[in-house]
N, C-alpha and C. Protein backbone atom coordinates (compact mmCIF):
# COMPACT_ATOMS: atom_id res chain seq x y z
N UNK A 1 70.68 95.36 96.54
CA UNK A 1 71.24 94.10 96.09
C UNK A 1 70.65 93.71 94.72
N UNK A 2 69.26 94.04 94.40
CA UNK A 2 68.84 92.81 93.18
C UNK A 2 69.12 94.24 92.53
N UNK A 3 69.02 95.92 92.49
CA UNK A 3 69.25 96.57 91.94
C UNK A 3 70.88 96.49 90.51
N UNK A 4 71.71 95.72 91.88
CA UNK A 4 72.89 96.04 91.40
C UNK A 4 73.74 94.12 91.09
N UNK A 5 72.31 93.22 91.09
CA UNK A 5 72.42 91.86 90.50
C UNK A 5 73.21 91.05 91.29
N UNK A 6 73.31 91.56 92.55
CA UNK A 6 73.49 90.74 93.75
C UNK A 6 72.80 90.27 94.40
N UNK A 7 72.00 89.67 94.02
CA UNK A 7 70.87 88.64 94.79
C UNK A 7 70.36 87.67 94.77
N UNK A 8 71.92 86.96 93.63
CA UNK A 8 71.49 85.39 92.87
C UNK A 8 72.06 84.03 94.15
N UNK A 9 71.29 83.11 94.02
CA UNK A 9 71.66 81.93 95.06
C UNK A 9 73.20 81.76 94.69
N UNK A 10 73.78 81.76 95.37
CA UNK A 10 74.86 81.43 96.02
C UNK A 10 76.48 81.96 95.45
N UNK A 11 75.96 83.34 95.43
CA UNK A 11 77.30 84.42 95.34
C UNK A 11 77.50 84.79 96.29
N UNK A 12 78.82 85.22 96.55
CA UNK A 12 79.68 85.41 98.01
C UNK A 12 79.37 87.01 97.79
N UNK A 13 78.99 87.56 98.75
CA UNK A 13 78.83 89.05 99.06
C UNK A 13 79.24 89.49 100.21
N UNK A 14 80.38 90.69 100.70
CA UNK A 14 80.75 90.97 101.93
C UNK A 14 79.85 92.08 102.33
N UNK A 15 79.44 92.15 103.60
CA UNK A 15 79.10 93.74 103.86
C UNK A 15 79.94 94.53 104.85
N UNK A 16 80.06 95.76 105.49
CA UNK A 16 81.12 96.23 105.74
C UNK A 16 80.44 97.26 106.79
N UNK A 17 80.62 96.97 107.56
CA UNK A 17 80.35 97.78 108.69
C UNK A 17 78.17 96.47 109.37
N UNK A 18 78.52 96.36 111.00
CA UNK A 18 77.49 95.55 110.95
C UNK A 18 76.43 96.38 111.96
N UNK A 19 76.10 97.41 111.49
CA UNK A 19 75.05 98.36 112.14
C UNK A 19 73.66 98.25 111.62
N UNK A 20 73.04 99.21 111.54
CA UNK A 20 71.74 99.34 111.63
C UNK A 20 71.67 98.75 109.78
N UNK A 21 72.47 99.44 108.90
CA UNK A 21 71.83 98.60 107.84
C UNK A 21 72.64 97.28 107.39
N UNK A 22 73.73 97.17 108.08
CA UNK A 22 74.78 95.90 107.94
C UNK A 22 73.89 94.56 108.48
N UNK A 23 73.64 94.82 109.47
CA UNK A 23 73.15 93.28 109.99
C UNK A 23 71.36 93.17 108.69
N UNK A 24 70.77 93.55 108.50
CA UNK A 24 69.96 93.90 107.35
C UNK A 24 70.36 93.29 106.09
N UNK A 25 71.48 94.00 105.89
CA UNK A 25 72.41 93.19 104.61
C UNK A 25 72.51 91.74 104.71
N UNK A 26 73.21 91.49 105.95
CA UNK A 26 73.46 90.09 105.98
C UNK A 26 72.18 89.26 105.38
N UNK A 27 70.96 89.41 106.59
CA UNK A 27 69.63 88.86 106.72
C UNK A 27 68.65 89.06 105.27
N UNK A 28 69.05 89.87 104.78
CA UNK A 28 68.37 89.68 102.99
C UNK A 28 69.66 88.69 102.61
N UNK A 29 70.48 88.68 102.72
CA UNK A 29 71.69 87.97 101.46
C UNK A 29 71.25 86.44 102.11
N UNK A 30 71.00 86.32 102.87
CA UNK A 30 70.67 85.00 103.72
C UNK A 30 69.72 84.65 103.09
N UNK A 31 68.65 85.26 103.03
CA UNK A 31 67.50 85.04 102.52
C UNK A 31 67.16 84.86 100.99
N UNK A 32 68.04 85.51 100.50
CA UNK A 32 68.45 85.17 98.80
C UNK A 32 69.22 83.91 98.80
N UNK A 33 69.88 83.26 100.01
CA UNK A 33 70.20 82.35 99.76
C UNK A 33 71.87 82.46 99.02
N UNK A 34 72.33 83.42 99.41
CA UNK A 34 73.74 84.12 99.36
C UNK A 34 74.98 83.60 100.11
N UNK A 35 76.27 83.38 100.13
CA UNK A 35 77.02 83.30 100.88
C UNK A 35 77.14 84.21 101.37
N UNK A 36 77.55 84.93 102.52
CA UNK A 36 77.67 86.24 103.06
C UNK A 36 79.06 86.38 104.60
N UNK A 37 79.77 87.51 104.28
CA UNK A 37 81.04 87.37 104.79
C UNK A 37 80.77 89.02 105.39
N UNK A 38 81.28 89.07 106.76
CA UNK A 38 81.17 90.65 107.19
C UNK A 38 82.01 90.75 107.60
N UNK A 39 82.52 91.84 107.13
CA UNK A 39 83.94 92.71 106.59
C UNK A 39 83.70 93.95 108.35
N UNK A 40 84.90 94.46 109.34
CA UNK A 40 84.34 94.75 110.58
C UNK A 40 86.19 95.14 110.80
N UNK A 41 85.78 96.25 111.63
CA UNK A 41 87.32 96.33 112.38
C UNK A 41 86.75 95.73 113.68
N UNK A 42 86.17 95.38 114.05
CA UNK A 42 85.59 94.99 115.74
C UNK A 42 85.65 93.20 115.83
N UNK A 43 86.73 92.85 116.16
CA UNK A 43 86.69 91.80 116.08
C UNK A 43 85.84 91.44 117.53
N UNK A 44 84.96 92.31 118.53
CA UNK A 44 83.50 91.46 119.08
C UNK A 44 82.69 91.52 118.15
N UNK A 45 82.61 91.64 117.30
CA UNK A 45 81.30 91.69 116.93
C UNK A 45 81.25 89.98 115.97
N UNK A 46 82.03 89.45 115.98
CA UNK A 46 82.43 88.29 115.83
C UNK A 46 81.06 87.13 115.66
N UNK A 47 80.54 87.08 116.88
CA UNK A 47 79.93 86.53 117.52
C UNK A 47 78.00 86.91 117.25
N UNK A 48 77.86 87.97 116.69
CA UNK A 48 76.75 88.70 116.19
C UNK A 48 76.87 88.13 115.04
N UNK A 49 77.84 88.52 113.80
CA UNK A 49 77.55 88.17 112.30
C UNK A 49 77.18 86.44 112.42
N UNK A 50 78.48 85.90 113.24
CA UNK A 50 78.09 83.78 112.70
C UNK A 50 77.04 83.74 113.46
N UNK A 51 77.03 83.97 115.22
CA UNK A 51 75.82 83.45 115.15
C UNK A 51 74.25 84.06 115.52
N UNK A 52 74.18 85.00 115.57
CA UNK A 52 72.92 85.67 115.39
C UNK A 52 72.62 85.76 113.86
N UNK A 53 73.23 86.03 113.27
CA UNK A 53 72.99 86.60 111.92
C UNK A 53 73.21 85.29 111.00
N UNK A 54 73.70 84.25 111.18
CA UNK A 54 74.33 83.18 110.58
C UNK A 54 75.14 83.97 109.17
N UNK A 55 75.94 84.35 109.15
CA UNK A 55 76.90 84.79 108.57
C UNK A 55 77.75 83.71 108.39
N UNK A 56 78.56 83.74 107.12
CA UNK A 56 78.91 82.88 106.57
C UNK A 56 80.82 82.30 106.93
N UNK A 57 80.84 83.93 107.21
CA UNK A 57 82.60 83.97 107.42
C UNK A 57 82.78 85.47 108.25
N UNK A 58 83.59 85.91 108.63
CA UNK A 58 84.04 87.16 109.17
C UNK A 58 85.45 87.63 109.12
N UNK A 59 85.64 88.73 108.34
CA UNK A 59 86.83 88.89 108.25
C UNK A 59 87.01 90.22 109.47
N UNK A 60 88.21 90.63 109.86
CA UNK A 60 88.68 91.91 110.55
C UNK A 60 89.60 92.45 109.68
N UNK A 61 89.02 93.82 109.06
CA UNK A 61 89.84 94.56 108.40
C UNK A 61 90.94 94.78 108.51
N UNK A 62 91.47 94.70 109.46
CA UNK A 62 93.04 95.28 110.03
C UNK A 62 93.77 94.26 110.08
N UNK A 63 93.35 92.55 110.12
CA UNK A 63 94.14 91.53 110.35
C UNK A 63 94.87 91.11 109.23
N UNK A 64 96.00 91.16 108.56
CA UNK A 64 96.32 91.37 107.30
C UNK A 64 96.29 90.09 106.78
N UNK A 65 96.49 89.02 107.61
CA UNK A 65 96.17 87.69 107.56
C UNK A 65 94.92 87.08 106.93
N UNK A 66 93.87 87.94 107.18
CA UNK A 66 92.33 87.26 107.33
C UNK A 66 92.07 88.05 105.85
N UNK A 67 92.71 89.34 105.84
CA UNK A 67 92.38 89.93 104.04
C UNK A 67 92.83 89.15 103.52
N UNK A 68 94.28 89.09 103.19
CA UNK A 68 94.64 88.40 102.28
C UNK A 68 94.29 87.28 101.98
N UNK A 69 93.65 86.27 103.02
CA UNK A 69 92.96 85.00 102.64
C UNK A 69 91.87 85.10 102.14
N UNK A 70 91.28 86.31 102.03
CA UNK A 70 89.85 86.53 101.26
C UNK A 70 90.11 87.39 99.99
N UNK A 71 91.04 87.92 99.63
CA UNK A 71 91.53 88.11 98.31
C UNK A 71 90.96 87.40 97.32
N UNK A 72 90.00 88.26 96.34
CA UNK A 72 89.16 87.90 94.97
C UNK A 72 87.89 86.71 95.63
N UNK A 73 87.26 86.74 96.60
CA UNK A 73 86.31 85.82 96.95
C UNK A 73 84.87 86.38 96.79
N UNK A 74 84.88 87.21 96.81
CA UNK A 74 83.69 88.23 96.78
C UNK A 74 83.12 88.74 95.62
N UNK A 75 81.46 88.09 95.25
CA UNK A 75 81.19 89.01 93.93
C UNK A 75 81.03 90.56 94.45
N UNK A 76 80.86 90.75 95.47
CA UNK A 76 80.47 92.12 95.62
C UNK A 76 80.45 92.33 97.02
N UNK A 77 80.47 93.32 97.21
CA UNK A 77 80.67 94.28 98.88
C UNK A 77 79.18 95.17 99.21
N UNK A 78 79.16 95.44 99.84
CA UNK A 78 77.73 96.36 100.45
C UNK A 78 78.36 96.73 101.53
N UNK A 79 78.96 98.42 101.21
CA UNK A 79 79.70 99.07 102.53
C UNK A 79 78.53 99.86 102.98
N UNK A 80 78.01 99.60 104.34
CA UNK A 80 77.46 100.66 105.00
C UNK A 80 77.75 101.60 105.89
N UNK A 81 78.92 101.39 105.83
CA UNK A 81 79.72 102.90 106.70
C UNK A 81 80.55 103.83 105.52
N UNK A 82 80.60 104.25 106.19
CA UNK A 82 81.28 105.39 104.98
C UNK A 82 82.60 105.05 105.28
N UNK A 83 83.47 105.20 103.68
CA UNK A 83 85.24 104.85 103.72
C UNK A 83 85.71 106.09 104.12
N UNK A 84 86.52 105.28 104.65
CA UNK A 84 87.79 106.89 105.40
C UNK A 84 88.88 107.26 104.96
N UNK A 85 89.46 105.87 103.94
CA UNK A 85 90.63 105.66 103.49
C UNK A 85 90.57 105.80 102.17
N UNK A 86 91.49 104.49 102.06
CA UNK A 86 91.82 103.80 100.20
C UNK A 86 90.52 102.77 100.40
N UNK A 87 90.00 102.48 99.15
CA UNK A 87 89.05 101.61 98.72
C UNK A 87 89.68 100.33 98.17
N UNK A 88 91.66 100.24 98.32
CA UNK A 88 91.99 99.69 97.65
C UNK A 88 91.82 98.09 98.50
N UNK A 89 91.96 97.73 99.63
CA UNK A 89 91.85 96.78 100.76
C UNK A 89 90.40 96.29 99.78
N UNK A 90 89.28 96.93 99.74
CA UNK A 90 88.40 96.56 99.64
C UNK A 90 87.89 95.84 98.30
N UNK A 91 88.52 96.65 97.15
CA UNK A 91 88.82 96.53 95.99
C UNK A 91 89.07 94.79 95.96
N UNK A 92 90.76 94.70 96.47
CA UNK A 92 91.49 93.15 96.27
C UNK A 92 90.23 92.31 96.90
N UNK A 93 89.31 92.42 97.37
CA UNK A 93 88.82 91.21 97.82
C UNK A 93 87.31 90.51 96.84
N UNK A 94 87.45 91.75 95.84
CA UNK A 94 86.17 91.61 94.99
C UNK A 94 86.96 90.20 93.81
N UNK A 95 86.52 89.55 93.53
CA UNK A 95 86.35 88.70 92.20
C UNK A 95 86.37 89.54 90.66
N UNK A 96 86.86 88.50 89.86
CA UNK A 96 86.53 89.62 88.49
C UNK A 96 85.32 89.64 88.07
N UNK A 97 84.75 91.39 87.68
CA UNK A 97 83.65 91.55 87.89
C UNK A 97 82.88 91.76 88.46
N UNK A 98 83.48 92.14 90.00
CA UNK A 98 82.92 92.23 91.48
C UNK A 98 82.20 93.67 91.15
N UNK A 99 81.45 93.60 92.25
CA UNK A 99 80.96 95.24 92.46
C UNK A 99 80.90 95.85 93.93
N UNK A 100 81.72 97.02 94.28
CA UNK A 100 81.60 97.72 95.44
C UNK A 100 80.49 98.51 95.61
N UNK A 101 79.43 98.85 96.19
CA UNK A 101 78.31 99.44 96.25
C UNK A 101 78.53 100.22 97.94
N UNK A 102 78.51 101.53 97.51
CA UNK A 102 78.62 102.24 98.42
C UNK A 102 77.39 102.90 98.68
N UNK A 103 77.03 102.65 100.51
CA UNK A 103 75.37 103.24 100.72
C UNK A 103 75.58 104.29 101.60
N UNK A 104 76.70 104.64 101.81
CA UNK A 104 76.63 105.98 102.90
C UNK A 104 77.78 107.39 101.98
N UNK A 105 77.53 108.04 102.21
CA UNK A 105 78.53 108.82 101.53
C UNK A 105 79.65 109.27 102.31
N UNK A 106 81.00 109.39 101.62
CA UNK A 106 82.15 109.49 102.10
C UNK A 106 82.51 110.80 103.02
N UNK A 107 82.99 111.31 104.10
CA UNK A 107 83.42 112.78 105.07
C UNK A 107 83.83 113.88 104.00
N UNK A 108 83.08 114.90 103.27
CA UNK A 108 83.54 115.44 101.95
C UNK A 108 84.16 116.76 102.37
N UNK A 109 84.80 116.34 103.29
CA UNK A 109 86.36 117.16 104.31
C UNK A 109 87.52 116.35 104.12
N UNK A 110 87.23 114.71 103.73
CA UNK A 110 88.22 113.67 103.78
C UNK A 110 88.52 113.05 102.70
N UNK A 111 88.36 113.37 101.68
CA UNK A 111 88.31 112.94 100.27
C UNK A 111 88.93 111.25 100.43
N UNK A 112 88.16 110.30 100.14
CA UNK A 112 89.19 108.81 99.87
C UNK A 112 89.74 108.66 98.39
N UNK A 113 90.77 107.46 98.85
CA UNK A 113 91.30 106.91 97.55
C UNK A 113 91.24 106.28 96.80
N UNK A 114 90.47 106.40 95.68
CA UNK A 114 89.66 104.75 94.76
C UNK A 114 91.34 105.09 93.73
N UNK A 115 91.56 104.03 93.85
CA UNK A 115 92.99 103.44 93.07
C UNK A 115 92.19 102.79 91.84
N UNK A 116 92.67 103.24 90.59
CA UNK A 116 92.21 103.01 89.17
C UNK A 116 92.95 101.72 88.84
N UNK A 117 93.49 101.36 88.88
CA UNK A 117 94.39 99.67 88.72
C UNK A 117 93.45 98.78 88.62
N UNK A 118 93.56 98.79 90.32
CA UNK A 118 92.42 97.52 90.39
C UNK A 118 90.85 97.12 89.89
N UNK A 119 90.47 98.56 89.43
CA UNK A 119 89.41 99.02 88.56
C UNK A 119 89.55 98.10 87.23
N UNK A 120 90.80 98.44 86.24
CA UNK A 120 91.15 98.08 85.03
C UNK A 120 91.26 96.79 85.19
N UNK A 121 92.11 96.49 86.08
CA UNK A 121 92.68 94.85 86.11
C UNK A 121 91.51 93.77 86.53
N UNK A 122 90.38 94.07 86.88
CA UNK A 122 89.81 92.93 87.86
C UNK A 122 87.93 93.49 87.27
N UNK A 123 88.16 93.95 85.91
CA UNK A 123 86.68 94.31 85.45
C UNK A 123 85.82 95.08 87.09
N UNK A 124 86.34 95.66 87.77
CA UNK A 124 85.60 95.98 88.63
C UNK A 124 84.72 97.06 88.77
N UNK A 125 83.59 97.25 89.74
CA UNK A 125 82.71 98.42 89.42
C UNK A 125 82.60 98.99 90.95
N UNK A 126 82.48 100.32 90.98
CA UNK A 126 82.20 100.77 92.04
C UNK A 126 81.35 101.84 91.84
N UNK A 127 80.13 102.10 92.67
CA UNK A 127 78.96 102.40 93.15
C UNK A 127 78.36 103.21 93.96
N UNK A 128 77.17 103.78 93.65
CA UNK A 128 76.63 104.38 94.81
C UNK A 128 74.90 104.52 94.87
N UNK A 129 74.94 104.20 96.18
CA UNK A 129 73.50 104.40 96.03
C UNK A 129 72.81 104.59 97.56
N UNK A 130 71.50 105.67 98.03
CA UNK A 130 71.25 105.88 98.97
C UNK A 130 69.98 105.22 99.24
N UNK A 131 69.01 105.11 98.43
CA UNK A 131 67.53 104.48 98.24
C UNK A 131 67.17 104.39 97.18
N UNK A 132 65.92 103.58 97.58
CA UNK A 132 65.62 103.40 96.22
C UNK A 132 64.27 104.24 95.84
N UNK A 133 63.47 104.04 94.93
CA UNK A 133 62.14 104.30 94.40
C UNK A 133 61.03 103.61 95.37
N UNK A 134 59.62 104.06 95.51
CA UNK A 134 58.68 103.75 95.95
C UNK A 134 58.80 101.76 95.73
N UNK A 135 58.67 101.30 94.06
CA UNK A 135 58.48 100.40 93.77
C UNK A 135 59.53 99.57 94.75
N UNK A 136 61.07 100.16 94.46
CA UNK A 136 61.69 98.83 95.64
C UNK A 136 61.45 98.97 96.59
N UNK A 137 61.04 99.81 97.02
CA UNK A 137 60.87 99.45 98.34
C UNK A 137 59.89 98.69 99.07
N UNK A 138 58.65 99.07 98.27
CA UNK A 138 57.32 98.14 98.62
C UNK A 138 58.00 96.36 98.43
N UNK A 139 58.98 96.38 97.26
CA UNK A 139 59.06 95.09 96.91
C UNK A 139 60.18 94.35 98.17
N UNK A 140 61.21 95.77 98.96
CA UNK A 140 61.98 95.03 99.80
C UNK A 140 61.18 94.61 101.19
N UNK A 141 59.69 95.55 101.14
CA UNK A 141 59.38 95.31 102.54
C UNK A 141 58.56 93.90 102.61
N UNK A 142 57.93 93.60 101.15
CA UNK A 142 57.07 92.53 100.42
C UNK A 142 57.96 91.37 100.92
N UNK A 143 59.16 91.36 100.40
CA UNK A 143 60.40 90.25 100.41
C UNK A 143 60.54 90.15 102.03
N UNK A 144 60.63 91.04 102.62
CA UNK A 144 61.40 90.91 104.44
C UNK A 144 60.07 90.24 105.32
N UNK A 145 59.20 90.69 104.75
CA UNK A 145 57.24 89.87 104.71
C UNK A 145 57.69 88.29 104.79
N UNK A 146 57.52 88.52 103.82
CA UNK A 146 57.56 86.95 103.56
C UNK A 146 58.62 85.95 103.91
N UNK A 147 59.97 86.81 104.09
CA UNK A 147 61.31 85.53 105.00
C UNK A 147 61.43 85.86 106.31
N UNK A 148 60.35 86.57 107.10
CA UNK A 148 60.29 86.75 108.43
C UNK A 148 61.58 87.89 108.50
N UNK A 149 62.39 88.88 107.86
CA UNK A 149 63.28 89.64 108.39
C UNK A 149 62.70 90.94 108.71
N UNK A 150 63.58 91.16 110.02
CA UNK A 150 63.21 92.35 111.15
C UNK A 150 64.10 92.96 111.37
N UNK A 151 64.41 93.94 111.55
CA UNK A 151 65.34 94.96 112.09
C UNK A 151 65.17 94.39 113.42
N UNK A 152 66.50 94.64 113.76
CA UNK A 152 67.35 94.18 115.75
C UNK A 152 66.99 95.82 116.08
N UNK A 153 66.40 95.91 117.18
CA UNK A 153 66.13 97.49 117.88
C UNK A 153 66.07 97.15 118.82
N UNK A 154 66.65 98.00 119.91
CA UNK A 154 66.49 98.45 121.27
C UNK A 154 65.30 99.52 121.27
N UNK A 155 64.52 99.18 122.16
CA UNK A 155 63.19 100.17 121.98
C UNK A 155 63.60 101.07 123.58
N UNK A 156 63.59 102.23 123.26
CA UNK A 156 63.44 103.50 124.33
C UNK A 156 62.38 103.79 125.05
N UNK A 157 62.32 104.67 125.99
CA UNK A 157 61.41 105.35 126.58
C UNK A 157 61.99 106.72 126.26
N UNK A 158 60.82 107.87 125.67
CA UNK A 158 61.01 109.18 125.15
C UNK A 158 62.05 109.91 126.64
N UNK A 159 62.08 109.68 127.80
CA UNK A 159 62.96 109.80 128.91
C UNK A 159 64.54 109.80 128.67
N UNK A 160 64.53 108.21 127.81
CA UNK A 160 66.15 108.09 127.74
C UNK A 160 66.66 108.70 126.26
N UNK A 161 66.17 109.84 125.72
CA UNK A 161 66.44 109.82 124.19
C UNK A 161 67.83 110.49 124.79
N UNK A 162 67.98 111.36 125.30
CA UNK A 162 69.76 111.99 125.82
C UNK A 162 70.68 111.16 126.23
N UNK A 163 70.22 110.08 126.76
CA UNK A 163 71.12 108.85 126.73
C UNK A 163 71.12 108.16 125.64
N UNK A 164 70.66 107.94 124.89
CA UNK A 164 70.48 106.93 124.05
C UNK A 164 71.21 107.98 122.64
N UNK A 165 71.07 109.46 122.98
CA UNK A 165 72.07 110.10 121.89
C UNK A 165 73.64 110.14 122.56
N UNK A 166 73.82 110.20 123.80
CA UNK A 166 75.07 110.11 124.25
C UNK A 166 76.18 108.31 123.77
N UNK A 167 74.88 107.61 123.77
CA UNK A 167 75.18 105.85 123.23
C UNK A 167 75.43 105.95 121.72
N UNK A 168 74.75 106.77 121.05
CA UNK A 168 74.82 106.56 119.49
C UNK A 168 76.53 107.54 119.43
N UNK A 169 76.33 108.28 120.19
CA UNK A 169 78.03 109.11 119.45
C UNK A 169 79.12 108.36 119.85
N UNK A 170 79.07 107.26 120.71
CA UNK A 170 80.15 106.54 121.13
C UNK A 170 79.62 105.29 120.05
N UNK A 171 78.97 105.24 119.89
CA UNK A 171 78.84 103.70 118.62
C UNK A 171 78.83 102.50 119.77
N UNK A 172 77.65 102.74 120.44
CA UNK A 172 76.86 101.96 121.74
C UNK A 172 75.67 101.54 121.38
N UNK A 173 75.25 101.06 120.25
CA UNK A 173 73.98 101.16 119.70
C UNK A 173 73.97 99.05 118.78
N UNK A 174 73.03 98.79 119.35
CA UNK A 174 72.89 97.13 118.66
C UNK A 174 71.55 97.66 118.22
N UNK A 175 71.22 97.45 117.30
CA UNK A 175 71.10 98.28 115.83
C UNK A 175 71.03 99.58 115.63
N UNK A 176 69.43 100.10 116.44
CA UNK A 176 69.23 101.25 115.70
C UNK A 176 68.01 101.40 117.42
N UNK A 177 67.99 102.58 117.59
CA UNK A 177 66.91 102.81 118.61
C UNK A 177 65.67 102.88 118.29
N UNK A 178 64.64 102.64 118.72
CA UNK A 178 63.15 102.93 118.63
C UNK A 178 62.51 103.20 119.53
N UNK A 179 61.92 104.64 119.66
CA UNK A 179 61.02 105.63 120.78
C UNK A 179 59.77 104.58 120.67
N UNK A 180 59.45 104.12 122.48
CA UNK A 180 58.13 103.59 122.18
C UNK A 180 57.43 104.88 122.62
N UNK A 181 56.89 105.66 121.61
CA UNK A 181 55.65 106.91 121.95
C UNK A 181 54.68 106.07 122.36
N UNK A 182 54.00 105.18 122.69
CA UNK A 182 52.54 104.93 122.25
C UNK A 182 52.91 104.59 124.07
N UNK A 183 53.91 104.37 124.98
CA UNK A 183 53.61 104.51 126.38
C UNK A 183 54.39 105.90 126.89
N UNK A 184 54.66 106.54 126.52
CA UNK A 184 55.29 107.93 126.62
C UNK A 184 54.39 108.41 126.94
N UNK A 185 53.20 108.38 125.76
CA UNK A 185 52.07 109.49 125.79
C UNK A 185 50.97 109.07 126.72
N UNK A 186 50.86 107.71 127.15
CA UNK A 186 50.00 106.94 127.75
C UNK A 186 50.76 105.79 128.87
N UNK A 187 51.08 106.64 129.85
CA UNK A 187 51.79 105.90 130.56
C UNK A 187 50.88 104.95 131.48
């Protein structure tokens, strides 16, 4: 976010997909003091972005209703799933000057469609990025320090990791799993 000058008080930022680094997204943009809108084909998950996450708005990708009312609202997007499609849905909802920042990389069996138009017409930028340098990161863990933000984990027992991989391939997972080793090894 502050990489790519999304992290000023009170710009509208969507994120896009609300998993292990989506709900994350939200909870820094919160914490910058951001408007923040999560972009989701799952309309349960509804109920996670406003009120666990205090999220600002929620759109459902597929509702053609709920895009189009968010058309140009957005300085910028933070997709953490990888696109499957056109980028163009995603594109119309940026502001002029918006920026799409892509953190997962695209199925490179599935090539997507970034449509050049909306590029030209709407000063827009699109992005990529996987991590950062030592320095941000000390500075994102410094920042999540200090506004109390935590990663949401379900913590395991080294027992259930075959379940808990059978849960992740169905996309059964509220955030991200964590092996407690330290009673595994010391029961």
């Amino acid at each position: 976010m502050k990489f790519f000058g999304l992290d000023k008080a009170g710009m509208h930022v969507g994120v896009v997909g609300l998993g292990g680094l989506g709900h994350l997204a939200v909870k820094f943009g919160k914490a910058f003091g951001m408007k923040m809108s999560v972009i989701t084909t799952s309309p349960s998950k509804k109920i996670e972005a406003i009120e666990q996450l205090k999220a600002d708005s929620f759109v459902v990708s597929h509702d053609v209703e709920q895009m189009e009312g968010a058309v140009g609202t957005l300085d910028g997007i933070i997709a953490t799933i990888s696109p499957t499609q056109s980028l163009l849905p995603l594109l119309n909802l940026l502001k002029l000057n918006g920026k799409l920042i892509l953190l997962t990389p695209p199925d490179l069996h599935k090539p997507i469609e970034i449509p050049i138009m909306p590029l030209f017409s709407g000063r827009r930028t699109i992005s990529a990025s996987m991590a950062g340098g030592m320095k941000e990161k000390q500075e994102m863990i410094d920042f999540a320090a200090k506004h109390n933000i935590t990663a949401n984990v379900e913590v395991i027992s080294m027992d259930y990791v075959n379940k808990a991989m059978d849960r992740l391939a169905k996309g059964d997972v509220r955030y991200r799993f964590v092996i407690d080793v330290a009673n595994t090894l010391n029961p």
